[in-house]
Protein backbone atom coordinates (compact mmCIF):
# COMPACT_ATOMS: atom_id res chain seq x y z
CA UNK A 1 -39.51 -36.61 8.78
CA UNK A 2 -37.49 -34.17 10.43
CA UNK A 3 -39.11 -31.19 12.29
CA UNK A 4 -38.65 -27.44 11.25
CA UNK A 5 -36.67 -26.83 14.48
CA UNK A 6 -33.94 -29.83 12.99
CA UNK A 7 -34.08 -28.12 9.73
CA UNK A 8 -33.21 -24.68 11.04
CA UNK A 9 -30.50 -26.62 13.40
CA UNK A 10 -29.07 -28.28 10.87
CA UNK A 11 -28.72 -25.46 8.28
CA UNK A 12 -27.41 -22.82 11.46
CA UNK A 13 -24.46 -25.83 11.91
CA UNK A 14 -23.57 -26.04 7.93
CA UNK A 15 -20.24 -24.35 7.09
CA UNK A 16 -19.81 -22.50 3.72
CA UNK A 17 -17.35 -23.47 1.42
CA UNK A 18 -14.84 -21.53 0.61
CA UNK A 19 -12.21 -20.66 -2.24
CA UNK A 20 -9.14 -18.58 -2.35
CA UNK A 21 -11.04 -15.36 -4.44
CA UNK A 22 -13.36 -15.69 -1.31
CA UNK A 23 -10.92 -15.63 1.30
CA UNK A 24 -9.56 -12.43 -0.33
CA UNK A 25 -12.94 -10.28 -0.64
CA UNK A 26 -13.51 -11.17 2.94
CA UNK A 27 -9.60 -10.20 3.76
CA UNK A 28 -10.64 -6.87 2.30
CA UNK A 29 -13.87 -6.33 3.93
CA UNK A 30 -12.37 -7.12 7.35
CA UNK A 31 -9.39 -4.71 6.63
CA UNK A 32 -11.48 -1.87 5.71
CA UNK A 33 -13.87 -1.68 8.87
CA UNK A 34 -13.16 0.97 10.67
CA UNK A 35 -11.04 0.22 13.70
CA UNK A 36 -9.74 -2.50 12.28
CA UNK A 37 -5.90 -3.46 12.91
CA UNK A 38 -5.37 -6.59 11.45
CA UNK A 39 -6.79 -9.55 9.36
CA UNK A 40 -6.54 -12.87 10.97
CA UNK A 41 -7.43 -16.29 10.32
CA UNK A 42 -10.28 -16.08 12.99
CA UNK A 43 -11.82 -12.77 12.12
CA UNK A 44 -11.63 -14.53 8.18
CA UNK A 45 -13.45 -17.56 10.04
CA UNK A 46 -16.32 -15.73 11.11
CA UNK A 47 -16.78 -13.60 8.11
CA UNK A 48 -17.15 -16.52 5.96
CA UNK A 49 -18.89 -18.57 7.99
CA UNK A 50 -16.49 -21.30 7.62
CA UNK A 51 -14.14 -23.11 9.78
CA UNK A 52 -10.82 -20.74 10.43
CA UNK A 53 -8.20 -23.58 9.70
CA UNK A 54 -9.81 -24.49 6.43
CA UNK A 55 -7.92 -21.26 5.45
CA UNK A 56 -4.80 -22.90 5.81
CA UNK A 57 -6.23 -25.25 2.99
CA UNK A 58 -6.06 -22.20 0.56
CA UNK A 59 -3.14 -20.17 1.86
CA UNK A 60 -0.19 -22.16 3.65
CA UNK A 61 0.60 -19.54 6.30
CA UNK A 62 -0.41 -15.84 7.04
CA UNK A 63 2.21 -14.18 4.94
CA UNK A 64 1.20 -16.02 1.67
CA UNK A 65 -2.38 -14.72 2.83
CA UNK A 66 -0.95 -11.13 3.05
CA UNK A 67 0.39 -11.61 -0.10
CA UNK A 68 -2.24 -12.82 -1.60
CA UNK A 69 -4.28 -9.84 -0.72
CA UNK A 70 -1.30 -7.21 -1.38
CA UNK A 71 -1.81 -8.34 -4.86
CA UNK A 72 -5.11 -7.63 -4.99
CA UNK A 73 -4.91 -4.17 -4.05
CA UNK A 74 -1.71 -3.91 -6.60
CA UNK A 75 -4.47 -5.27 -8.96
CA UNK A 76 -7.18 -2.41 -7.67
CA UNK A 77 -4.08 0.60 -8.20
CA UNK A 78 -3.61 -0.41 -11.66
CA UNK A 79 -7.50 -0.40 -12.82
CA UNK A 80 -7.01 3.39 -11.52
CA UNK A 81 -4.36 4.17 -14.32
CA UNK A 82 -6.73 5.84 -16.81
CA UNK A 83 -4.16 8.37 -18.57
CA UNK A 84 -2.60 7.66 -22.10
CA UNK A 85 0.45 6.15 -22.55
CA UNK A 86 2.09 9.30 -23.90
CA UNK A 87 1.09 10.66 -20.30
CA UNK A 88 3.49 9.13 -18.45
CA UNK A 89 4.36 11.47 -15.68
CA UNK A 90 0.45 11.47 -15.16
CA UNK A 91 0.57 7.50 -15.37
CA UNK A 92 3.02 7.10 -12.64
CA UNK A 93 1.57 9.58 -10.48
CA UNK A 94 -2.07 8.03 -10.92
CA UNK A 95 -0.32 4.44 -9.65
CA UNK A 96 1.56 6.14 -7.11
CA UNK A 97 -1.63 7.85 -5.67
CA UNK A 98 -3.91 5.04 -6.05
CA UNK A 99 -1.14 2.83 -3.61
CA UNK A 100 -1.81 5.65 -1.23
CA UNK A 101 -5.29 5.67 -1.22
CA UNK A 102 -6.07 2.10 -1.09
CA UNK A 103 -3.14 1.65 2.05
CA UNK A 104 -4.96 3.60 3.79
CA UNK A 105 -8.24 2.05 3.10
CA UNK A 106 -6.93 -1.03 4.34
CA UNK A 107 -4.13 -0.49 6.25
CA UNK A 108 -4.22 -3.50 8.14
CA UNK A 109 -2.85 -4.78 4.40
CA UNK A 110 -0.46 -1.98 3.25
CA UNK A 111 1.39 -1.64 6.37
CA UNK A 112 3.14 -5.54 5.17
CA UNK A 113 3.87 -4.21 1.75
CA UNK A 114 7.33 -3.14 3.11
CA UNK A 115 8.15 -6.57 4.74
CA UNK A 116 6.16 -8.88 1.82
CA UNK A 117 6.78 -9.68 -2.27
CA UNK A 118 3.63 -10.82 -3.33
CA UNK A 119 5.51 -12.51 -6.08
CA UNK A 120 1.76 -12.42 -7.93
CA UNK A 121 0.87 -11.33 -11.34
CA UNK A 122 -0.23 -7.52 -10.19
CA UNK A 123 2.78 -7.06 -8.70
CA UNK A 124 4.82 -7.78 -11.53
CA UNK A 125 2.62 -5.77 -13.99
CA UNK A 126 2.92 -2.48 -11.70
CA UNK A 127 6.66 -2.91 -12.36
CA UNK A 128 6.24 -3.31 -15.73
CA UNK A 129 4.06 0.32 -16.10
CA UNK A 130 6.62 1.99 -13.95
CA UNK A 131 9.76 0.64 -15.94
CA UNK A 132 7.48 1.61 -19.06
CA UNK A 133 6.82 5.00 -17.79
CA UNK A 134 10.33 5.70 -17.05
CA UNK A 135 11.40 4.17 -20.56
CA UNK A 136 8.55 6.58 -22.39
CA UNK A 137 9.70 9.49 -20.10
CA UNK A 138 13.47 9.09 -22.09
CA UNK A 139 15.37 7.06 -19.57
CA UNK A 140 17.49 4.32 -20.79
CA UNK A 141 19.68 1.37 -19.29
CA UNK A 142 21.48 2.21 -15.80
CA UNK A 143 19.89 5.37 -15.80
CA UNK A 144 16.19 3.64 -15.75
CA UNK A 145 17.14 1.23 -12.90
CA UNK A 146 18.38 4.13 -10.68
CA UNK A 147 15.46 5.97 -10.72
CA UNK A 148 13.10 3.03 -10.69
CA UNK A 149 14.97 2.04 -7.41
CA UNK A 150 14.75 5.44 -6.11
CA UNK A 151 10.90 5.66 -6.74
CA UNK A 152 9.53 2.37 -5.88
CA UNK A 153 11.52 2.36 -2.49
CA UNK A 154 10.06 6.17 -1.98
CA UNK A 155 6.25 4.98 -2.93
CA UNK A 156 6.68 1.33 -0.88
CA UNK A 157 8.25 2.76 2.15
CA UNK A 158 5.95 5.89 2.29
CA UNK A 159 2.77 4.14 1.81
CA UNK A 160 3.28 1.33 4.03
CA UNK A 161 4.52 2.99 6.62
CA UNK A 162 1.62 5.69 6.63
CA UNK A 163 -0.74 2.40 6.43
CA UNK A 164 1.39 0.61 9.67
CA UNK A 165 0.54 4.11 11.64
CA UNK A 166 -3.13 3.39 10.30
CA UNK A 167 -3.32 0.23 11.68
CA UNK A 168 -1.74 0.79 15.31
CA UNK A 169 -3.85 3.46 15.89
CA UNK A 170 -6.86 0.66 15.15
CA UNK A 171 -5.19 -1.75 17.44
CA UNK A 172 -5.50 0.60 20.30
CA UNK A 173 -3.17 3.30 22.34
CA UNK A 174 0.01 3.30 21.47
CA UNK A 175 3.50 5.29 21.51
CA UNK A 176 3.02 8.41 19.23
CA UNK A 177 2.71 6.73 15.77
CA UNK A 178 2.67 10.44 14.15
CA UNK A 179 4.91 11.62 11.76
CA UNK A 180 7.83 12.91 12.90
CA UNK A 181 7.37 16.30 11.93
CA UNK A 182 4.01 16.40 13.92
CA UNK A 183 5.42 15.19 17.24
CA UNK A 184 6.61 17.44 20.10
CA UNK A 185 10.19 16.87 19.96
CA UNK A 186 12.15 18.21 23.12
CA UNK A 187 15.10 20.62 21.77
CA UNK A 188 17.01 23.68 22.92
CA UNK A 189 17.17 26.20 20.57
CA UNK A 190 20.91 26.82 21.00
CA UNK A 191 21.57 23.67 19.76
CA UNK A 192 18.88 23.07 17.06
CA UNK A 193 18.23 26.54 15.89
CA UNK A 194 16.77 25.66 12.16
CA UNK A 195 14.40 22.90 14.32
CA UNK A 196 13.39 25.07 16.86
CA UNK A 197 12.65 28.18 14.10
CA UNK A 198 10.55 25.94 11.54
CA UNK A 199 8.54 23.92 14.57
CA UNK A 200 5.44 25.53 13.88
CA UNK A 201 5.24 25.08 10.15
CA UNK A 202 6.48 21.36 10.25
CA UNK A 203 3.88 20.53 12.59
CA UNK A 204 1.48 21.59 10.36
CA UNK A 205 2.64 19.43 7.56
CA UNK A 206 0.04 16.93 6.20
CA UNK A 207 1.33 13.29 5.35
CA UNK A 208 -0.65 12.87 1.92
CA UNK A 209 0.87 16.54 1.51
CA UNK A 210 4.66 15.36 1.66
CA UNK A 211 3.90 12.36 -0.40
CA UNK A 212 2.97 13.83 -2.95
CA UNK A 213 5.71 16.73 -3.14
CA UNK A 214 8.09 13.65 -2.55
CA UNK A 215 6.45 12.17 -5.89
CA UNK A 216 6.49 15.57 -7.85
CA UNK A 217 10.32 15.43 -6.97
CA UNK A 218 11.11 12.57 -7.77
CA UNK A 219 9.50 12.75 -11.28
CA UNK A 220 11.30 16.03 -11.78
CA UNK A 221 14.31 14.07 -11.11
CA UNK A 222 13.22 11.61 -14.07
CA UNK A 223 12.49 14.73 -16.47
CA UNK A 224 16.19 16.47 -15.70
CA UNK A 225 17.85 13.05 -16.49
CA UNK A 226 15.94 12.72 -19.53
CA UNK A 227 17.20 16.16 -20.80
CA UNK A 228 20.22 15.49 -20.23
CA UNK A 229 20.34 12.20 -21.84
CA UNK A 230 18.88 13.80 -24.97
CA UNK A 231 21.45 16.73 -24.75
CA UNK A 232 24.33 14.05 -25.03
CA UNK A 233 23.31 12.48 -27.86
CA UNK A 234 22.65 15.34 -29.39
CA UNK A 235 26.06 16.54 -29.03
């Protein structure tokens, strides 16, 4: 019979198995400590208690991982979309916030949604509400695409890149990672007058701030279109 000590040994030794909705709660965890920069297959290793390369069994490389787990959070923006259909300026703006909030919750995720596809279900339903928006909002053909283009590059390129400054601040001391409206920029104000003038109050700028004015301008982009649209047929 084996002793208690062999036991304990035994069970200390015994790896956990592991599935692919697993891998992705502890991708989340691990990107939402504090200080944390990055989600690798080690860090996933430990946190599961499971052998690092028997990730590789789930997820074929570290971008399908990141994808994987970009989908997720697409997922977890679109269970934040609460507004009526009817409400779609309110709609988009609840998506566009909720990809803001959860980047920088886990930035070590967001800052690859600029790089990455996740090509996953989530993804493809976030389009869908934003096209749907759009189409409730009046906009039609060419005019739809346009500003769908114009948006989801704003929102992607925005968000991840606030979530990439996230994460390199994590990863240690780096170059200035700031906004470039918060940095001390070295001018002459002969040559940069409207720079050197506005300095104080562009420093003073807050990121989440500019997104969403960025966002309010961009749907009042949508809204003139619309009008106009409707004016034309009208005539």
């Amino acid at each position: 019979m084996p002793t208690q000590g062999a036991a304990v040994k035994k069970l200390a030794g015994t790896k956990t198995r592991i599935d692919a909705a697993l891998i992705i709660e502890a991708g989340l965890r691990i990107a939402s400590e504090p200080g944390s920069g990055s989600v690798t297959v080690r860090e996933l290793g430990k946190a599961l208690h499971a052998d690092p390369t028997s990730i590789y069994r789930h997820f074929r490389n570290k971008d399908a991982l990141m994808k994987a787990l970009l989908d997720r959070i697409a997922e977890m923006a679109l269970e934040r979309v609460t507004a009526p259909r009817e409400q779609w300026r309110e709609r988009l703006r609840q998506s566009f916030q909720a990809f803001y909030d959860l980047y920088m919750e886990y930035p070590a995720i967001g800052e690859h949604a600029i790089l990455l596809s996740t090509e996953g279900p989530a993804e493809l339903d976030v389009v869908e509400l934003t096209l749907e928006c759009l189409s409730e909002a009046g906009l039609r053909g060419d005019d739809l695409v346009r500003h769908y283009a114009a948006i989801s590059t704003y929102v992607l390129a925005y968000t991840s890149g606030i979530a990439r400054s996230e994460a390199a601040r994590a990863s240690g001391p780096l170059e200035d990672t700031s906004a470039w409206f918060r940095r001390s920029l070295p001018m002459s104000p002969s040559t940069h007058p409207h720079v050197n003038a506005l300095r104080d109050p562009l420093s003073m700028l807050d990121d989440a701030d500019a997104y969403q004015m960025g966002i309010e301008a961009l749907l009042d982009g949508v809204e003139a279109t619309a009008q106009h649209l409707r004016a034309t047929r009208t005539d």
